[in-house]
C-alpha atoms as a PDB file:
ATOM      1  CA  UNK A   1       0.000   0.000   0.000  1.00  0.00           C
ATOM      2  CA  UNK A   2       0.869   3.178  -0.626  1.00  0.00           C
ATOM      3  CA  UNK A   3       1.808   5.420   2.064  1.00  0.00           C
ATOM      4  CA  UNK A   4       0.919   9.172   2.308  1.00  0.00           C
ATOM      5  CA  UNK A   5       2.498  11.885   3.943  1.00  0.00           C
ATOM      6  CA  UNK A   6       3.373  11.477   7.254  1.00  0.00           C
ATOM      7  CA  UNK A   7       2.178   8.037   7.376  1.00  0.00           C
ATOM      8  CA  UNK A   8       3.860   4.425   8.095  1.00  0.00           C
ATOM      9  CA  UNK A   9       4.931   3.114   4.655  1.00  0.00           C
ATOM     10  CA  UNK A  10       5.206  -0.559   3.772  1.00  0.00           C
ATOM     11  CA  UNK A  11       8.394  -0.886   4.983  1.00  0.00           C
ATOM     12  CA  UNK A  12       7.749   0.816   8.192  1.00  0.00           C
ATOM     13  CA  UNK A  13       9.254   3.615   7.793  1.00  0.00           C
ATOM     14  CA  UNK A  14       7.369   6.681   8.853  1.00  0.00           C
ATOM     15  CA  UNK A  15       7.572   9.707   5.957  1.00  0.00           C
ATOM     16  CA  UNK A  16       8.109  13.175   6.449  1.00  0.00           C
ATOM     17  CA  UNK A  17       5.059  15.273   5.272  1.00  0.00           C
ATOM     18  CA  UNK A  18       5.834  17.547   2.255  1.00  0.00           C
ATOM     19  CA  UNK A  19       5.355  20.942   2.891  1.00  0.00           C
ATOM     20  CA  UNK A  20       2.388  23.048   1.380  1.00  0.00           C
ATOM     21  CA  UNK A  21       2.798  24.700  -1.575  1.00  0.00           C
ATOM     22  CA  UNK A  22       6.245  22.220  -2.328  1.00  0.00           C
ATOM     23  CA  UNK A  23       7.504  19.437  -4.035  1.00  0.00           C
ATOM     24  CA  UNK A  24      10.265  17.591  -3.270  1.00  0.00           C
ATOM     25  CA  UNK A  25      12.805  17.226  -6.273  1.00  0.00           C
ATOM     26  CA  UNK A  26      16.175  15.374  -4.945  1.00  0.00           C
ATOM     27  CA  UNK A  27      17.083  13.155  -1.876  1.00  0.00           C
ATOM     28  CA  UNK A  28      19.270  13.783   0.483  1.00  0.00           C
ATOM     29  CA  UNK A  29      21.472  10.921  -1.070  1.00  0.00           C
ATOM     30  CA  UNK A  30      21.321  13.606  -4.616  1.00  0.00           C
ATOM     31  CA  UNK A  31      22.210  16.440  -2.486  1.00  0.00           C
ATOM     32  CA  UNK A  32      25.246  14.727  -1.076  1.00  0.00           C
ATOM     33  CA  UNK A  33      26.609  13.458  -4.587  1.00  0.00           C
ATOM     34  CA  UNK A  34      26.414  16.867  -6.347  1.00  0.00           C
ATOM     35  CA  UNK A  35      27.980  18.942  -3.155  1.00  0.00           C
ATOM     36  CA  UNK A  36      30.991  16.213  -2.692  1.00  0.00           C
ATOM     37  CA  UNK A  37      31.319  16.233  -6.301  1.00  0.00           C
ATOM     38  CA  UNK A  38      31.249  20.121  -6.859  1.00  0.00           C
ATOM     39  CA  UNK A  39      33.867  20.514  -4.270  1.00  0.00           C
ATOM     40  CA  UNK A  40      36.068  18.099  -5.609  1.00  0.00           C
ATOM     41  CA  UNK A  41      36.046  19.528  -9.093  1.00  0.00           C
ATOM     42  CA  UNK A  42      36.389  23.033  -7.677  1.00  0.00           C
ATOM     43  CA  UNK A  43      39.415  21.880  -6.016  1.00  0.00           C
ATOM     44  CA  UNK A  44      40.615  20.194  -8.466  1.00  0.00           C
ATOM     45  CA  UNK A  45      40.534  23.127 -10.559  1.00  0.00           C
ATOM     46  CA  UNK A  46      41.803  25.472  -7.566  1.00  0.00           C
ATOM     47  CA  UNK A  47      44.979  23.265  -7.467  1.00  0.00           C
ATOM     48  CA  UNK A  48      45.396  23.502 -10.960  1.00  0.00           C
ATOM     49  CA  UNK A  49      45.529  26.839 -11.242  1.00  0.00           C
ATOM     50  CA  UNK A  50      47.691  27.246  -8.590  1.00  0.00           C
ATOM     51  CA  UNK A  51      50.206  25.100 -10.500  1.00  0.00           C
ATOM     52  CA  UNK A  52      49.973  26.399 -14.415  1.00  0.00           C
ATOM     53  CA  UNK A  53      49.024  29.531 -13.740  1.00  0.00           C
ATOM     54  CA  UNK A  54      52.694  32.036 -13.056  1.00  0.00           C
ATOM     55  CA  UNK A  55      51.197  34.531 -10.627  1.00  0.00           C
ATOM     56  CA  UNK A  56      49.530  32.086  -8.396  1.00  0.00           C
ATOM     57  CA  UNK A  57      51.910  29.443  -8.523  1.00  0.00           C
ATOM     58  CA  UNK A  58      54.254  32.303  -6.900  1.00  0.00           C
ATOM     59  CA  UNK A  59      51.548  33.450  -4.557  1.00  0.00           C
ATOM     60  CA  UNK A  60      51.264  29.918  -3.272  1.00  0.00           C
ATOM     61  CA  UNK A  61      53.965  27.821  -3.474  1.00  0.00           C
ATOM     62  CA  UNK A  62      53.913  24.266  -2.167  1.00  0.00           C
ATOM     63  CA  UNK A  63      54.236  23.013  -5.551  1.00  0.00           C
ATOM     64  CA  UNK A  64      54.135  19.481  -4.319  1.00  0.00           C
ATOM     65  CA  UNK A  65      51.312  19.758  -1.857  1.00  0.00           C
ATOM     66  CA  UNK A  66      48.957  21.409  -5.268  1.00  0.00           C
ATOM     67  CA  UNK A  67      50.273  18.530  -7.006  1.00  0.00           C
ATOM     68  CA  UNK A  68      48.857  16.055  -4.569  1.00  0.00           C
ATOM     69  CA  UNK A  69      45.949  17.571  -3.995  1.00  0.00           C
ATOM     70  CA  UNK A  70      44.808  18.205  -7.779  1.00  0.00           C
ATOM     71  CA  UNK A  71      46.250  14.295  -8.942  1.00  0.00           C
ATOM     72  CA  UNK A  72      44.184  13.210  -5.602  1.00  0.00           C
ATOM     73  CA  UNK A  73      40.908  15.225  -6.408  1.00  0.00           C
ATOM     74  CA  UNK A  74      41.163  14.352  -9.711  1.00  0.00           C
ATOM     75  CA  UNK A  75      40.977  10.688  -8.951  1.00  0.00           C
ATOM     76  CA  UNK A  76      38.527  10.459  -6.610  1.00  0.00           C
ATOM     77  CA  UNK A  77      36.057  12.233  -8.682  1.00  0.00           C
ATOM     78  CA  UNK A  78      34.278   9.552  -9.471  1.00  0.00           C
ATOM     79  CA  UNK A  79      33.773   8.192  -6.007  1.00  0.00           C
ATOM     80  CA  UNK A  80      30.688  10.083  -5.122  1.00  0.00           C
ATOM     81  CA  UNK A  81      29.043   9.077  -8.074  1.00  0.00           C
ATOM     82  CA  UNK A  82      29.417   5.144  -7.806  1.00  0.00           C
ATOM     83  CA  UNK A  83      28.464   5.846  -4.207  1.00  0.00           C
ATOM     84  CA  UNK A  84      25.251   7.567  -5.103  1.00  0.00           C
ATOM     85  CA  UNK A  85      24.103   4.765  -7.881  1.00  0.00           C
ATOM     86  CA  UNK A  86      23.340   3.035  -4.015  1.00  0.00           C
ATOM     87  CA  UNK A  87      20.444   5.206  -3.975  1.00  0.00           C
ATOM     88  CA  UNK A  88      17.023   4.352  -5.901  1.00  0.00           C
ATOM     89  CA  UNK A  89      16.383   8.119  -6.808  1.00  0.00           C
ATOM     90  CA  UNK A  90      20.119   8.591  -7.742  1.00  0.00           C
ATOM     91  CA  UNK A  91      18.984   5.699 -10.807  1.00  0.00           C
ATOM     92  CA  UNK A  92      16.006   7.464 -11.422  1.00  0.00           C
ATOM     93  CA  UNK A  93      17.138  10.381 -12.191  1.00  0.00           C
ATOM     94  CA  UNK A  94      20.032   8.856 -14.278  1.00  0.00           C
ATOM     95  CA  UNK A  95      17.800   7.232 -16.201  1.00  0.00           C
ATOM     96  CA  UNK A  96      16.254  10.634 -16.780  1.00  0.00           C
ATOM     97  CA  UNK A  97      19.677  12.465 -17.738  1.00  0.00           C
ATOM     98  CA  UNK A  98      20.036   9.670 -20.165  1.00  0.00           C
ATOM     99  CA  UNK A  99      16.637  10.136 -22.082  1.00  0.00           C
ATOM    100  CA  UNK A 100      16.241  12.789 -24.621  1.00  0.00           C
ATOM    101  CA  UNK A 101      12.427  13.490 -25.061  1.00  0.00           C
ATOM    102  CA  UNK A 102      10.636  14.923 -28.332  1.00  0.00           C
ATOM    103  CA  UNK A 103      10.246  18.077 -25.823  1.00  0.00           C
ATOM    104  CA  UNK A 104      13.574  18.367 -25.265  1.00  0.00           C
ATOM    105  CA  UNK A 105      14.332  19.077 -28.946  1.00  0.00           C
ATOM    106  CA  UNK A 106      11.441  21.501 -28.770  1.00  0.00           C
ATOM    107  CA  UNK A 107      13.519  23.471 -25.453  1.00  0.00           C
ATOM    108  CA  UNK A 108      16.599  23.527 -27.757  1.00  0.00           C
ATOM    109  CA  UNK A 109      14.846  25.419 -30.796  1.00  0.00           C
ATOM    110  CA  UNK A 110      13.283  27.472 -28.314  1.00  0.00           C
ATOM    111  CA  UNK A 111      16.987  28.517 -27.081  1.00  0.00           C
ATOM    112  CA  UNK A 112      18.574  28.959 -30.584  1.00  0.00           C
ATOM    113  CA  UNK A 113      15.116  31.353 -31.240  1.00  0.00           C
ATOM    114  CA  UNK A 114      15.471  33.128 -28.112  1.00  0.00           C
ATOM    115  CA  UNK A 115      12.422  32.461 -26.954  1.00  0.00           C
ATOM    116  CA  UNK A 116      11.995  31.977 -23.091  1.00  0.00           C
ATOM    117  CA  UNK A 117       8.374  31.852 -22.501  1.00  0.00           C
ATOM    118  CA  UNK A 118       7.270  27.852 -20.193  1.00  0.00           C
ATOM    119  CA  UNK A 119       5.401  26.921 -23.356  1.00  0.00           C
ATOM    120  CA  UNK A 120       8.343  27.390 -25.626  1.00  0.00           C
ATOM    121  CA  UNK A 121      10.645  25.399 -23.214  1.00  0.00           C
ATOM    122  CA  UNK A 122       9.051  22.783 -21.849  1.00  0.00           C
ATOM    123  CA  UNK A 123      11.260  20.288 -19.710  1.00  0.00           C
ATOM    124  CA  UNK A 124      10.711  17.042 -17.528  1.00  0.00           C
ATOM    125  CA  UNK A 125      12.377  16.874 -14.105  1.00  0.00           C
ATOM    126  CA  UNK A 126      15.887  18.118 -16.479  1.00  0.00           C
ATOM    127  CA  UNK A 127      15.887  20.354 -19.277  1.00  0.00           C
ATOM    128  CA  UNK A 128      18.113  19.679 -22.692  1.00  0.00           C
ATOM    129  CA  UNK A 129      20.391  22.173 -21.452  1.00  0.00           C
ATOM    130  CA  UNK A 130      21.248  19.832 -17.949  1.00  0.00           C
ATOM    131  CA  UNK A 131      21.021  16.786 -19.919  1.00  0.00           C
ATOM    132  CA  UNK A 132      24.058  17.760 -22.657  1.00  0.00           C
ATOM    133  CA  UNK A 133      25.997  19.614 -19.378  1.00  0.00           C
ATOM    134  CA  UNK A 134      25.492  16.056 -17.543  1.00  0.00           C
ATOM    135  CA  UNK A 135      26.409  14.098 -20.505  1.00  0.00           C
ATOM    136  CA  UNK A 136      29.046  16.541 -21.130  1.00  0.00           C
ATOM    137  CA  UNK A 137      30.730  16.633 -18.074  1.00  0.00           C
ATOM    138  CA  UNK A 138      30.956  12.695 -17.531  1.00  0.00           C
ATOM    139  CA  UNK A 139      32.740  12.084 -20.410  1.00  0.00           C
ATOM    140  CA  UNK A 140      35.122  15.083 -19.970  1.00  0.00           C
ATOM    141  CA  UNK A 141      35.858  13.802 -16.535  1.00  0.00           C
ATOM    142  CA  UNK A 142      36.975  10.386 -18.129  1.00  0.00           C
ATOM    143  CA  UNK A 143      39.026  11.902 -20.528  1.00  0.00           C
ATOM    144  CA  UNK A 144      41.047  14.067 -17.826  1.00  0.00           C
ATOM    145  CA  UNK A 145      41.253  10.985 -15.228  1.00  0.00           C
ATOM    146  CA  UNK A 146      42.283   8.909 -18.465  1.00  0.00           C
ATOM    147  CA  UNK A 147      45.216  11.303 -19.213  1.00  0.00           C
ATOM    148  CA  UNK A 148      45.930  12.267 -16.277  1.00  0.00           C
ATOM    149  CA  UNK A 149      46.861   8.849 -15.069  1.00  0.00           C
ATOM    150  CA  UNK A 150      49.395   9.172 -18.630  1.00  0.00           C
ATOM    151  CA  UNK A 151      50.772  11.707 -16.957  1.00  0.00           C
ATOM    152  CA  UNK A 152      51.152  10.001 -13.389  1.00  0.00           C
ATOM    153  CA  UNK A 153      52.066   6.517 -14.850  1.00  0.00           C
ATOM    154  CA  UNK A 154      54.328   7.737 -17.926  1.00  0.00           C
ATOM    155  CA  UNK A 155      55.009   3.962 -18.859  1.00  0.00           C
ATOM    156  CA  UNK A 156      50.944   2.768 -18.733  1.00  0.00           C
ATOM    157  CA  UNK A 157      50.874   3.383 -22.393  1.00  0.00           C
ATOM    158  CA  UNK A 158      53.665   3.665 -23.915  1.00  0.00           C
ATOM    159  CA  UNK A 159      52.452   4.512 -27.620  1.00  0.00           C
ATOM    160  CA  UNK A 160      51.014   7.660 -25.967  1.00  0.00           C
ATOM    161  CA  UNK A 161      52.937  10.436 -25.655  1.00  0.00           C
ATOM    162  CA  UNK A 162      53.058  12.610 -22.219  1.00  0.00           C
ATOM    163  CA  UNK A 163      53.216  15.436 -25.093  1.00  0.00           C
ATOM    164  CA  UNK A 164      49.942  14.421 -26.429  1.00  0.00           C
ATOM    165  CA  UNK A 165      48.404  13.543 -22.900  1.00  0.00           C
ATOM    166  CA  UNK A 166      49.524  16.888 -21.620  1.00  0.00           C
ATOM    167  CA  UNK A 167      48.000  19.357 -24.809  1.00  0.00           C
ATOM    168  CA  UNK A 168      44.857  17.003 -24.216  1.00  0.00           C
ATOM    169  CA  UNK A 169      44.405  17.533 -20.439  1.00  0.00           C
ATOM    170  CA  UNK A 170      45.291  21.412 -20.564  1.00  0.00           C
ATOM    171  CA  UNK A 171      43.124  22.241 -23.435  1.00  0.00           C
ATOM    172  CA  UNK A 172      40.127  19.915 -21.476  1.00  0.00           C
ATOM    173  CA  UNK A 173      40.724  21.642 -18.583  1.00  0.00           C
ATOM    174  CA  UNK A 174      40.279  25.095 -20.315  1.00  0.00           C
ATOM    175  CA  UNK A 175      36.871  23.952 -21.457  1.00  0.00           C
ATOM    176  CA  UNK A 176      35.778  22.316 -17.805  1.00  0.00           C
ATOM    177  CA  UNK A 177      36.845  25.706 -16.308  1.00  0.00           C
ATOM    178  CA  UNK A 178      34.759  27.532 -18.729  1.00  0.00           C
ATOM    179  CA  UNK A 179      31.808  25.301 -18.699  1.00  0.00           C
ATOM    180  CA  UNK A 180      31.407  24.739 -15.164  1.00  0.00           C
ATOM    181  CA  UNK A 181      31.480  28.573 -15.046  1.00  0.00           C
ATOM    182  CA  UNK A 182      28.507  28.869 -16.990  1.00  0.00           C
ATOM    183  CA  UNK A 183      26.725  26.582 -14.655  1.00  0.00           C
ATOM    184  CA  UNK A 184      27.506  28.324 -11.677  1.00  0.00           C
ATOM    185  CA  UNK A 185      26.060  31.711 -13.409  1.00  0.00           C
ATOM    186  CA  UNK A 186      22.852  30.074 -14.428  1.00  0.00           C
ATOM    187  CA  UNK A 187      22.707  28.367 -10.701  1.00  0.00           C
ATOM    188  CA  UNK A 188      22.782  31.727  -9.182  1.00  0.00           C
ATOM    189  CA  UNK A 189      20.689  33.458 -11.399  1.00  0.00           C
ATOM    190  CA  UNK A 190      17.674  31.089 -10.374  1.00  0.00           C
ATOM    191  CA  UNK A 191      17.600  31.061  -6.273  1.00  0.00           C
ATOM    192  CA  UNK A 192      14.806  28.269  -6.437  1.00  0.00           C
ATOM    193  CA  UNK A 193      17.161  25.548  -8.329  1.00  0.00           C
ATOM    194  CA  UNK A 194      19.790  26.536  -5.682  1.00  0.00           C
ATOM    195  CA  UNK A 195      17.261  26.106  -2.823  1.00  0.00           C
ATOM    196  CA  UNK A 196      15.946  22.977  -4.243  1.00  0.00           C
ATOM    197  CA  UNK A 197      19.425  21.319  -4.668  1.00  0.00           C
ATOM    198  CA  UNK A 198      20.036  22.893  -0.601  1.00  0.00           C
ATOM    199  CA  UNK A 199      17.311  21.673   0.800  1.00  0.00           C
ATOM    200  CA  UNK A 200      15.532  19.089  -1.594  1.00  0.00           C
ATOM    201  CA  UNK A 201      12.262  21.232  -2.291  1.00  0.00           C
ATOM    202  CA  UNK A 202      10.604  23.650  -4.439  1.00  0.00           C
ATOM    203  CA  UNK A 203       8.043  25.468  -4.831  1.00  0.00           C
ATOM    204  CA  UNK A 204       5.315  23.933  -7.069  1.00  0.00           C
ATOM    205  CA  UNK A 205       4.750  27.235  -9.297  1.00  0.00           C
ATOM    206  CA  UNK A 206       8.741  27.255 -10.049  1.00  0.00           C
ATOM    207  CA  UNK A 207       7.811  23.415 -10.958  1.00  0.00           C
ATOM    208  CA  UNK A 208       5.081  24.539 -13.003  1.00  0.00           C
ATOM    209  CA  UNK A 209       6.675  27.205 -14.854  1.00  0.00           C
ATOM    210  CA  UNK A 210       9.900  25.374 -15.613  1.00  0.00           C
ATOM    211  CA  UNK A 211       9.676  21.510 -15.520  1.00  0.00           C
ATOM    212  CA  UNK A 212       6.057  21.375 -16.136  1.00  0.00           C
ATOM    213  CA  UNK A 213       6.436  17.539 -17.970  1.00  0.00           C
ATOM    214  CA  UNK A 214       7.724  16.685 -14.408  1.00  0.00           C
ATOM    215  CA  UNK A 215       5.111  17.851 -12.225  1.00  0.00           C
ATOM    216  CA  UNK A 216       2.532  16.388 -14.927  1.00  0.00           C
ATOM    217  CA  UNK A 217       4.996  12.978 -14.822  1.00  0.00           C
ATOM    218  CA  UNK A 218       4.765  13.235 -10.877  1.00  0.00           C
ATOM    219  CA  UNK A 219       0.943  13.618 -10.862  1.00  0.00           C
ATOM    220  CA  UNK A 220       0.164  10.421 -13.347  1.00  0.00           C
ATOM    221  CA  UNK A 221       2.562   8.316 -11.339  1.00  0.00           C
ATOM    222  CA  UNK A 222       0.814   9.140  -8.095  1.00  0.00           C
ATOM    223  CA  UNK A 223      -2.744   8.435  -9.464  1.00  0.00           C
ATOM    224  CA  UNK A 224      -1.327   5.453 -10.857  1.00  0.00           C
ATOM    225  CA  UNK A 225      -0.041   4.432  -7.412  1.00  0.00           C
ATOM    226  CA  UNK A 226      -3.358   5.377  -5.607  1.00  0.00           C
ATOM    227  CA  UNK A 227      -5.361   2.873  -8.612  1.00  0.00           C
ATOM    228  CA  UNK A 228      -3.140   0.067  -7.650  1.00  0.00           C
ATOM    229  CA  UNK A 229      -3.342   0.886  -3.975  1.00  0.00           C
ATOM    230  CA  UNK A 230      -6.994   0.813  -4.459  1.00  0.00           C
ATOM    231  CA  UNK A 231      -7.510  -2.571  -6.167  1.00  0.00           C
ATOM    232  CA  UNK A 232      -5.035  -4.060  -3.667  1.00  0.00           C
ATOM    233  CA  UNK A 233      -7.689  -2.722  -1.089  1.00  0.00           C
END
């Protein structure tokens, strides 16, 4: 059965009532992947600037300690993230990164037009635009794990030049630097996304007005939840 807010749910486990007017829109297991995750790449990129970049590398020093810390943020990037496919609504959502719906192609024209009305960009729980940064951002990660361990381990592949590894990781690192600065701009120019990934709600006009397929999504699979609840009854 199907268990309601604040009630005992079939495994026993008591809910926390949603509050009025919200929706909730990531767990706390979400939260905790994307903050361990942003502060590692942050880092990550801190150190590295501290070691390519003249001015700071003089401001400050401790060339070996930046080197540790960047080759040791670097690497355990991708701990949070097999750590969070543990959760059920980590997968979920996954599964929703990796989907592109017809809408989403609809969002994208809407962007290349300009236009920025809800009914010109519609989007499910993720728009087009999160879905290619998510997509984007995985497989960048590999790439700089993958040649930075060339540069760590210079004899892993030996057909691979530490030349080639190096102009591949600096100019990748360019682009993470720029693209992860363009998501912290469009985080902070919407305070509801921010609160939502803070505290795990929003407000259910922000829903409306910007992931409308999602709220509709969340509404079907509830009354489809209360049908079965009610012929199990």
């Amino acid at each position: 059965m199907r268990s309601t807010a604040g009630s005992t749910g079939p495994t026993g486990r008591v809910t926390r009532p949603e509050r009025e007017g919200r929706i909730r829109r990531f767990s706390t297991a979400e939260r905790m992947v994307h903050r361990v995750t942003g502060c590692l790449m942050l880092l990550c990129l801190v150190a590295a600037a501290c070691l390519y970049l003249g001015p700071l590398a003089q401001l400050v020093g401790r060339r070996h300690l930046m080197v540790t810390v960047h080759e040791w943020s670097g690497i355990t990037l991708p701990v949070p993230f097999l750590l969070g496919l543990l959760s059920p609504a980590f997968r979920a959502d996954l599964s929703r990164l990796n989907r592109f719906a017809v809408y989403d192609r609809q969002w994208l024209r809407a962007v290349r037009g300009r236009r920025t009305s809800p009914e010109a960009r519609p989007a499910g729980k993720f728009n087009a635009g999160q879905k290619l940064y998510a997509g984007w951002i995985a497989g960048a990660v590999l790439v700089m794990m993958f040649t930075g361990l060339l540069m760590w381990f210079m004899g892993l592949l030996p057909f691979i030049s530490r030349t080639s590894a190096i102009l591949v990781h600096d100019i990748l690192a360019w682009a993470i630097t720029f693209v992860v600065l363009g998501h912290l701009r469009k985080a902070f120019e919407d305070p509801e996304a921010r609160l939502g990934m803070r505290t795990g709600h929003v407000s259910l006009s922000w829903a409306q007005r910007h992931h409308s397929r999602w709220l509709r999504e969340e509404r079907e699979g509830d009354a489809a939840a209360d049908a079965v609840d009610r012929r199990m009854t």
